[in-house]
Protein backbone atom coordinates (compact mmCIF):
# COMPACT_ATOMS: atom_id res chain seq x y z
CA UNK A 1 -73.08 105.56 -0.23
CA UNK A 2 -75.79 104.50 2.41
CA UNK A 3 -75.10 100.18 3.31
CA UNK A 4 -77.62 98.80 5.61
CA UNK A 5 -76.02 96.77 8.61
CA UNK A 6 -76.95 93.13 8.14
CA UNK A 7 -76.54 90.02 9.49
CA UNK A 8 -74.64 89.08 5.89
CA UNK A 9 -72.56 91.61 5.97
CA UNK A 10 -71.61 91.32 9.65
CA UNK A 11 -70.50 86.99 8.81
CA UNK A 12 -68.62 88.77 5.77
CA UNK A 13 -66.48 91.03 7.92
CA UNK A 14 -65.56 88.44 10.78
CA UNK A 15 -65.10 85.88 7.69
CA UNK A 16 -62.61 88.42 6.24
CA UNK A 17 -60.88 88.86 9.92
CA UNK A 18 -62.00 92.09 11.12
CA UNK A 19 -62.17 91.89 14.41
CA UNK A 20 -62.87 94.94 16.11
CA UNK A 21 -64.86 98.12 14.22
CA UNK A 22 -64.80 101.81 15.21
CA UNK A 23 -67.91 103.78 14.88
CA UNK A 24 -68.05 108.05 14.54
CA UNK A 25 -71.63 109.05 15.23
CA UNK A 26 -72.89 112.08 13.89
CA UNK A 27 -76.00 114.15 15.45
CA UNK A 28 -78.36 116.29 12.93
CA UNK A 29 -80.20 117.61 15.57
CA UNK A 30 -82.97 119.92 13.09
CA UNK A 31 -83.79 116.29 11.58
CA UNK A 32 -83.79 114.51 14.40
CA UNK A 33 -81.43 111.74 13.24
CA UNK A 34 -78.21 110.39 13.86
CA UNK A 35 -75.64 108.72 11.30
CA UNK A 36 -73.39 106.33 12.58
CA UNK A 37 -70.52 105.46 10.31
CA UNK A 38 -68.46 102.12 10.81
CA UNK A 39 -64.81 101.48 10.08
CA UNK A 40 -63.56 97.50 10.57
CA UNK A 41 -60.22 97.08 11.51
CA UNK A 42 -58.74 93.55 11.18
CA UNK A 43 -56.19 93.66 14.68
CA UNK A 44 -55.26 95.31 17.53
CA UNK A 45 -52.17 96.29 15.53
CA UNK A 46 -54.12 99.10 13.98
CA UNK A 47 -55.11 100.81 17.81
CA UNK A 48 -50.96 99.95 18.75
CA UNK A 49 -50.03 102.23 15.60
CA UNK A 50 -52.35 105.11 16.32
CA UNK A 51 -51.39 105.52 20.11
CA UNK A 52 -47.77 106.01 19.12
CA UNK A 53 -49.11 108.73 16.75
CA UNK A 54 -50.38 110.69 19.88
């Protein structure tokens, strides 16, 4: 499912309390487009767990 980034849906997320969001980006080179796929994360807690996975 394709969401368009608004300004709605931006308030929605920081009224939830995400506060950071990590983006993959995706090149398809023989279209010439790129798809950039968001993930919000609500802390810093969330970066703290994943570096002690490493």
């Amino acid at each position: 499912m394709t969401i368009p980034l608004t300004p709605r849906i931006l308030g929605y997320l920081i009224e939830k309390g995400f506060d950071f969001v990590l983006a993959n980006t995706v090149e398809h080179a023989e279209e010439g487009t790129v798809t950039i796929t968001l993930f919000p994360v609500k802390g810093k807690t969330y970066f703290r767990e994943a570096a002690r996975r490493l």
